[in-house]
C-alpha atoms as a PDB file:
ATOM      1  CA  UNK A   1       0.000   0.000   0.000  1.00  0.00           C
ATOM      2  CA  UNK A   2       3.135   2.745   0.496  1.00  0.00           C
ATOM      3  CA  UNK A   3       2.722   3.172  -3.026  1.00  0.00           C
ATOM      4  CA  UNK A   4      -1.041   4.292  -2.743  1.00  0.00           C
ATOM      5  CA  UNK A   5      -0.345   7.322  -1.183  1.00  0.00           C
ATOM      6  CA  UNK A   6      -2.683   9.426  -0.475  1.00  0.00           C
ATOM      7  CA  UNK A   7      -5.783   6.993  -1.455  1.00  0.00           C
ATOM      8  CA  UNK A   8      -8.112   4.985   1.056  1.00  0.00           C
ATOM      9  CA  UNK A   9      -8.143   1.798   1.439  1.00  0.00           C
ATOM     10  CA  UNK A  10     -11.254   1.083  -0.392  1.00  0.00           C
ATOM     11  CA  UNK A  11      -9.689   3.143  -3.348  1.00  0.00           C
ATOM     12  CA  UNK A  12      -6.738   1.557  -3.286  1.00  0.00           C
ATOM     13  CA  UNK A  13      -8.863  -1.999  -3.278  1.00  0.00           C
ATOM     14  CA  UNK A  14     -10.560  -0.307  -5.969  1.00  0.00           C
ATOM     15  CA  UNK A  15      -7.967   0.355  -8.678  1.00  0.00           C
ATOM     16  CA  UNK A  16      -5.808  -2.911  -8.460  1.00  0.00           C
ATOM     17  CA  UNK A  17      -9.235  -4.634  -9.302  1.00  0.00           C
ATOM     18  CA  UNK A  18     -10.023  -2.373 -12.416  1.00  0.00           C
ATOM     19  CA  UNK A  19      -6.248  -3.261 -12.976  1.00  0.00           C
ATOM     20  CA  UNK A  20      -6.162  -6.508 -12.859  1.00  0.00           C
ATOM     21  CA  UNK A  21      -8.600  -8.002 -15.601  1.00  0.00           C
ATOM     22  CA  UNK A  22      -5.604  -8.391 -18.119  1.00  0.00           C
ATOM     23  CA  UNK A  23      -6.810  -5.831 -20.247  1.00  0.00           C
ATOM     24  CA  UNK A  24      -5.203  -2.449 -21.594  1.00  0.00           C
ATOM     25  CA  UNK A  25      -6.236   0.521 -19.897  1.00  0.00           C
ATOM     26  CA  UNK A  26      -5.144   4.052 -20.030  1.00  0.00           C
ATOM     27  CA  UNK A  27      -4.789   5.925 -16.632  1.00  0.00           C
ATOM     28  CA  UNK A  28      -5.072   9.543 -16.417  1.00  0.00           C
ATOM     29  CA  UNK A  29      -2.985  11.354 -13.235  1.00  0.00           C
ATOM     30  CA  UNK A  30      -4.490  14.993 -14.002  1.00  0.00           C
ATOM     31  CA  UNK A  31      -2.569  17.847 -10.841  1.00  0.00           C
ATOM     32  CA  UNK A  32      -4.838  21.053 -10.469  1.00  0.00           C
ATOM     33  CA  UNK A  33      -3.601  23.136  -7.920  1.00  0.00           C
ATOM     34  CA  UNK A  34      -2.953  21.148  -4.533  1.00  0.00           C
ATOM     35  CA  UNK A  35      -5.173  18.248  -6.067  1.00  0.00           C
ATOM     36  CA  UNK A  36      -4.376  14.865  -7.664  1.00  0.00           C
ATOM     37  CA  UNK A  37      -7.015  12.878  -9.744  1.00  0.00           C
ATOM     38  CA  UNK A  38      -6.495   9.278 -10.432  1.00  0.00           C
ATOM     39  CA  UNK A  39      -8.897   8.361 -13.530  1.00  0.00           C
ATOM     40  CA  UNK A  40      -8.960   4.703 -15.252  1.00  0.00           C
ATOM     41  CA  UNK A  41     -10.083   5.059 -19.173  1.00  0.00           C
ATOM     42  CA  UNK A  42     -12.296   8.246 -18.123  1.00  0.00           C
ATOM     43  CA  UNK A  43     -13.709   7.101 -14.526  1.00  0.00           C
ATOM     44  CA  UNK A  44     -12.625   9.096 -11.750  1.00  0.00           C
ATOM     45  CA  UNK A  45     -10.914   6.665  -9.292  1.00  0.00           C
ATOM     46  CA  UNK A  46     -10.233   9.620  -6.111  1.00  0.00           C
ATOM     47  CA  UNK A  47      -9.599  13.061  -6.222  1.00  0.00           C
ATOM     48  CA  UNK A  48      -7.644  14.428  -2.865  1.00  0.00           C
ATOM     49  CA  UNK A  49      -4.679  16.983  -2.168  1.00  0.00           C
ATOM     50  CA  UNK A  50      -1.333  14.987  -2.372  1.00  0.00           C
ATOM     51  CA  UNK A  51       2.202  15.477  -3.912  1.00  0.00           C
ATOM     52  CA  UNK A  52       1.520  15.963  -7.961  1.00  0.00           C
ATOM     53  CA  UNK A  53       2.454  12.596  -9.469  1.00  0.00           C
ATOM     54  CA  UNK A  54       5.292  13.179 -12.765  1.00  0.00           C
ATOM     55  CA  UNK A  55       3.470  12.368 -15.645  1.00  0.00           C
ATOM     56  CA  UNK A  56      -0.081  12.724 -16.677  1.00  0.00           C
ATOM     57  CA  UNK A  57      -1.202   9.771 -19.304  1.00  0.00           C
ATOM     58  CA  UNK A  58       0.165   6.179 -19.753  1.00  0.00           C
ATOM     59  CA  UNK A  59      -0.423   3.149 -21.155  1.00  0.00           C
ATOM     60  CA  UNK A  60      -0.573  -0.244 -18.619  1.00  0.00           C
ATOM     61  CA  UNK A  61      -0.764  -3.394 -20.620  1.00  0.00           C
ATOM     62  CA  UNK A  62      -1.585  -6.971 -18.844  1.00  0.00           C
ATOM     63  CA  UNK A  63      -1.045 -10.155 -19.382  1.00  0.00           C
ATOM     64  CA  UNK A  64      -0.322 -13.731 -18.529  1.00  0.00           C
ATOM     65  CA  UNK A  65       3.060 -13.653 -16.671  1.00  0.00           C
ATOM     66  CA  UNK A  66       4.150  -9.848 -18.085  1.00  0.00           C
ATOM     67  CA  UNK A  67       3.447  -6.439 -17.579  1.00  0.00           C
ATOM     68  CA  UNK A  68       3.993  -3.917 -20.298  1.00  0.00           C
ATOM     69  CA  UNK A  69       3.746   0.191 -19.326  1.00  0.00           C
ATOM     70  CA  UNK A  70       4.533   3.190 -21.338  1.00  0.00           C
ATOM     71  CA  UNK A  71       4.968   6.538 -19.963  1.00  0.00           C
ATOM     72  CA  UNK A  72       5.654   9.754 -21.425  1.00  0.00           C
ATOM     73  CA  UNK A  73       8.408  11.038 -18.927  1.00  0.00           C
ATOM     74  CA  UNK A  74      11.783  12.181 -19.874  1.00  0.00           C
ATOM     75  CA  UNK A  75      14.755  10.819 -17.678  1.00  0.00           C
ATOM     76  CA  UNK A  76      17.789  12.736 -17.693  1.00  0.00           C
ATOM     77  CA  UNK A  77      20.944  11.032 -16.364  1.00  0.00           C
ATOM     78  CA  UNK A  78      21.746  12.657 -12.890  1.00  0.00           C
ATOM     79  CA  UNK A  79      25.821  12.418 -13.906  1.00  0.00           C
ATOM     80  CA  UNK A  80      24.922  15.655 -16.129  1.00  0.00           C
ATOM     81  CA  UNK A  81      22.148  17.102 -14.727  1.00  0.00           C
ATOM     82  CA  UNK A  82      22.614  20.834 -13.893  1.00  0.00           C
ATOM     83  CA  UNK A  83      20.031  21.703 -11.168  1.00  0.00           C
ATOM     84  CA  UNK A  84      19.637  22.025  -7.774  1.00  0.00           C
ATOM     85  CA  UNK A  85      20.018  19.119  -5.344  1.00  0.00           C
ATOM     86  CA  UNK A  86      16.573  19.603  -4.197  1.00  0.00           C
ATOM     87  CA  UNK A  87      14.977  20.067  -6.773  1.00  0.00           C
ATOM     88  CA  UNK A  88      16.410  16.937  -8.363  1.00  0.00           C
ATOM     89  CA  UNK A  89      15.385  14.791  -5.415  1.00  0.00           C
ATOM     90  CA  UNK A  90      11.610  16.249  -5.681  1.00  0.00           C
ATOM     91  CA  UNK A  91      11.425  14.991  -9.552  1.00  0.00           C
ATOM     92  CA  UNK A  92      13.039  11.769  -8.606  1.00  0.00           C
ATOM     93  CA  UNK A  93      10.777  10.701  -5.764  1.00  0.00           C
ATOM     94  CA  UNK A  94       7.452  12.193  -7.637  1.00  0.00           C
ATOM     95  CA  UNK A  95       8.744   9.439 -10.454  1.00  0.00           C
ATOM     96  CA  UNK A  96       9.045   7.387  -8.283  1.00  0.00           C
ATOM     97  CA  UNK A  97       5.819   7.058  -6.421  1.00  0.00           C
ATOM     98  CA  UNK A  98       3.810   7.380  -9.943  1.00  0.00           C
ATOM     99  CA  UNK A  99       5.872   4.699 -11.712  1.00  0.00           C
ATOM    100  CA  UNK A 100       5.355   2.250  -8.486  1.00  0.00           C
ATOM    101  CA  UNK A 101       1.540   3.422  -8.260  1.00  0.00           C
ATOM    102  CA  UNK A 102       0.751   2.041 -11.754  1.00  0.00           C
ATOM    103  CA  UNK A 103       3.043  -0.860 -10.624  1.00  0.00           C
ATOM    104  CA  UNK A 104       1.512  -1.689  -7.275  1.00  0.00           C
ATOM    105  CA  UNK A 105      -0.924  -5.217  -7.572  1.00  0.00           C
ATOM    106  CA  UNK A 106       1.274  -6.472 -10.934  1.00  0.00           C
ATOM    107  CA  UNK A 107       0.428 -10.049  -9.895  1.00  0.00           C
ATOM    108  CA  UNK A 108       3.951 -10.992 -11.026  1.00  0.00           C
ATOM    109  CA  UNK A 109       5.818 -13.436  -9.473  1.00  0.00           C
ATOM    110  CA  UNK A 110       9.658 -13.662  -8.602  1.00  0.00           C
ATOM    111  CA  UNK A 111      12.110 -13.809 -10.477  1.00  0.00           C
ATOM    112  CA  UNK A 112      11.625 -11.240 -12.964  1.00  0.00           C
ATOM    113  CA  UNK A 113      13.164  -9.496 -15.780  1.00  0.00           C
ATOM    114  CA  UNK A 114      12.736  -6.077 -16.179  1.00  0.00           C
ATOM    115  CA  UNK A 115      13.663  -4.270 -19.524  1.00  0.00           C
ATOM    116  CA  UNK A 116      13.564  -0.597 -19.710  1.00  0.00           C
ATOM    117  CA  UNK A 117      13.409   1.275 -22.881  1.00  0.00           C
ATOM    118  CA  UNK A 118      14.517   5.218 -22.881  1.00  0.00           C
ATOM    119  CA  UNK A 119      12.880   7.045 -25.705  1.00  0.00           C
ATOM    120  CA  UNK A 120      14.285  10.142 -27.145  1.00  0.00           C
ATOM    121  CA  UNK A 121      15.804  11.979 -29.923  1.00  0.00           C
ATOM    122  CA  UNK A 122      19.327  11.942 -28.656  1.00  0.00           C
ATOM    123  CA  UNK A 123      21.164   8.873 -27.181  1.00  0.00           C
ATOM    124  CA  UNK A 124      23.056   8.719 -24.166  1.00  0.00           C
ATOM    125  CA  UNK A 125      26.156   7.295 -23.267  1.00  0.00           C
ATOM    126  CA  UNK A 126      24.716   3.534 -23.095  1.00  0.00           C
ATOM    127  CA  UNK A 127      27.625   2.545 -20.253  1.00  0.00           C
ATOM    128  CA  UNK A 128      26.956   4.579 -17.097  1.00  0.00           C
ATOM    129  CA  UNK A 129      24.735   7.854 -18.953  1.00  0.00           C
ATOM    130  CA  UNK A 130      21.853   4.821 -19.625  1.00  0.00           C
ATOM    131  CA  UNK A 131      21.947   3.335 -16.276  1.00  0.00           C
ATOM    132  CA  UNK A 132      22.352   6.572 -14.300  1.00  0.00           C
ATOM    133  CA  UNK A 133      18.783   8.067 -15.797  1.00  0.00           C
ATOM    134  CA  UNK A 134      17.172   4.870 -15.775  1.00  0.00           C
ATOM    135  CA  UNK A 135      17.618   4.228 -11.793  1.00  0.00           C
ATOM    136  CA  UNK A 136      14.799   5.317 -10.879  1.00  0.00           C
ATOM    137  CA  UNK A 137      12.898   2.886 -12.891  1.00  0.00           C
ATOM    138  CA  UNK A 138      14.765   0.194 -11.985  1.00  0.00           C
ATOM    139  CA  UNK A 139      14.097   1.535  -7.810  1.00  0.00           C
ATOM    140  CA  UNK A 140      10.267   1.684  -8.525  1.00  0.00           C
ATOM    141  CA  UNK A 141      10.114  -1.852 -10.214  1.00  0.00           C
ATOM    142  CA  UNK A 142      12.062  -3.143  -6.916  1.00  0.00           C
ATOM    143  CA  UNK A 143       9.796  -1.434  -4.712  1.00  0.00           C
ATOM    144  CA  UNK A 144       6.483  -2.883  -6.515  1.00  0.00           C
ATOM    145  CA  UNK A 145       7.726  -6.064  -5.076  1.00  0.00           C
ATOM    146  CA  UNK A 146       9.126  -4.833  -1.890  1.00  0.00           C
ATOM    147  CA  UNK A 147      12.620  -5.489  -2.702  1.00  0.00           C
ATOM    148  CA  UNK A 148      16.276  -4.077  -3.198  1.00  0.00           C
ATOM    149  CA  UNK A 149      16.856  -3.337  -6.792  1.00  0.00           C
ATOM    150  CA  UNK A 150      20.278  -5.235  -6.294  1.00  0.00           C
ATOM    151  CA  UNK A 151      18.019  -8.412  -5.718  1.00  0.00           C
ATOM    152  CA  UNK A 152      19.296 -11.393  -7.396  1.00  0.00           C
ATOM    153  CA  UNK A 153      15.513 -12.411  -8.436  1.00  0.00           C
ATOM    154  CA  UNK A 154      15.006  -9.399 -10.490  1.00  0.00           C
ATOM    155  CA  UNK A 155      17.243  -8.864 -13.615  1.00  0.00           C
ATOM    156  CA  UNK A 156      17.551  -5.167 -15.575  1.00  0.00           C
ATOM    157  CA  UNK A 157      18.033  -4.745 -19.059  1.00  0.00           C
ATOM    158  CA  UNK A 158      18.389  -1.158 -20.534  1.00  0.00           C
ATOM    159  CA  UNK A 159      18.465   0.238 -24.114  1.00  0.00           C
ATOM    160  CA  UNK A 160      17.128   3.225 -26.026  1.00  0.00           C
ATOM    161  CA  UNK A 161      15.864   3.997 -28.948  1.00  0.00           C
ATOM    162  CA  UNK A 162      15.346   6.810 -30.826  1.00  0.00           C
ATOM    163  CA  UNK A 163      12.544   9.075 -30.801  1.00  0.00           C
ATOM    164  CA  UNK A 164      10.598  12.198 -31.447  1.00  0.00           C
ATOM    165  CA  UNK A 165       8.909  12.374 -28.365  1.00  0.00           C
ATOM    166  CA  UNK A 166      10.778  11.582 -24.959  1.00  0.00           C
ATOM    167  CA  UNK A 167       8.629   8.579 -23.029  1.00  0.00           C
ATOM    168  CA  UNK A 168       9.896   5.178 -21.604  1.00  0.00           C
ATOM    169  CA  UNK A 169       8.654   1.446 -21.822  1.00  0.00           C
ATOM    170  CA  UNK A 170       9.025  -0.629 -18.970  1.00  0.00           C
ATOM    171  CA  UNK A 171       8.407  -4.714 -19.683  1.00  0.00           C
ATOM    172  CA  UNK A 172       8.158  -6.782 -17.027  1.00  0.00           C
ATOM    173  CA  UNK A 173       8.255 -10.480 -17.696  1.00  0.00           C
ATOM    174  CA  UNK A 174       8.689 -13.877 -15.145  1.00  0.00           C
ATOM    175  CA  UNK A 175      11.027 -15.449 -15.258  1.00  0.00           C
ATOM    176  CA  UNK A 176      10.660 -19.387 -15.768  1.00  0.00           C
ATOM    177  CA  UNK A 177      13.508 -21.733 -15.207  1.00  0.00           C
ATOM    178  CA  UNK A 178      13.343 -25.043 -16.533  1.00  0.00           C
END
């Protein structure tokens, strides 16, 4: 539930259920002022004051044994990025919280391979420049199952591709051994 913040119990109870039927669905996080809506293709889920949540329309896609989510977020890696400490921690955990929100109730079993996807129009340096913007995807994915993200049952793999837009893809598939 730590990723629910903000959200009753009930509501909370509410979303992984309209989540978990397998099917796409398209969430909407829309901020006004010092409230935060949580929609589900259209239906309002709960509307309270909380932190504003880092992106405002994604893509979750469900199935047997994977989890596929698109987001239209730009990560910069933090080796380069010229702003203030604070500020930089405020993005980071508002990422964070959203990425693990649309995470939270994946059904998913350990272990699990995560592949990230960066999209945008200019590549980064795919050694450390990747990794460094993509850890806090890889720290919500180990949260959503209440783990380190140095866990030997979850495996991340990172690329990029180029792009128009800036946006990531997140697949998360088990992992069966045989």
């Amino acid at each position: 539930m730590k990723h629910l913040t903000g959200m009753s119990a009930a509501d909370a109870a509410m979303f992984r259920k309209k989540l978990a039927d397998g099917k796409p669905h398209t969430i909407g996080v829309h901020v006004t002022g010092k409230a935060t809506t949580v929609c589900v293709d259209g239906k309002r889920i709960t509307k309270k004051p909380r932190q504003p949540i880092a992106f405002v329309e994604q893509t979750i896609t469900r199935g047997k044994g994977y989890v596929l989510l698109q987001l239209p977020i730009r990560v910069v890696s933090g080796d380069n990025a010229r702003i203030h400490w604070g500020q930089r921690s405020r993005q980071t955990k508002q990422k964070r919280q959203g990425i693990g929100l649309l995470l939270n109730g994946h059904g998913l079993r350990l272990p699990v391979l995560a592949r990230m996807v960066r999209l945008a129009p200019r590549k980064l340096d795919g050694h450390d420049g990747l990794r460094s913007a993509m850890k806090v995807v890889a720290d919500a994915v180990a949260d959503a199952f209440g783990v380190r993200d140095d866990n030997v049952w979850i495996s991340f793999d990172y690329d990029q591709k180029p792009s128009k837009a800036y946006g990531i893809t997140i697949m998360i598939s088990e992992v069966h051994e045989d």
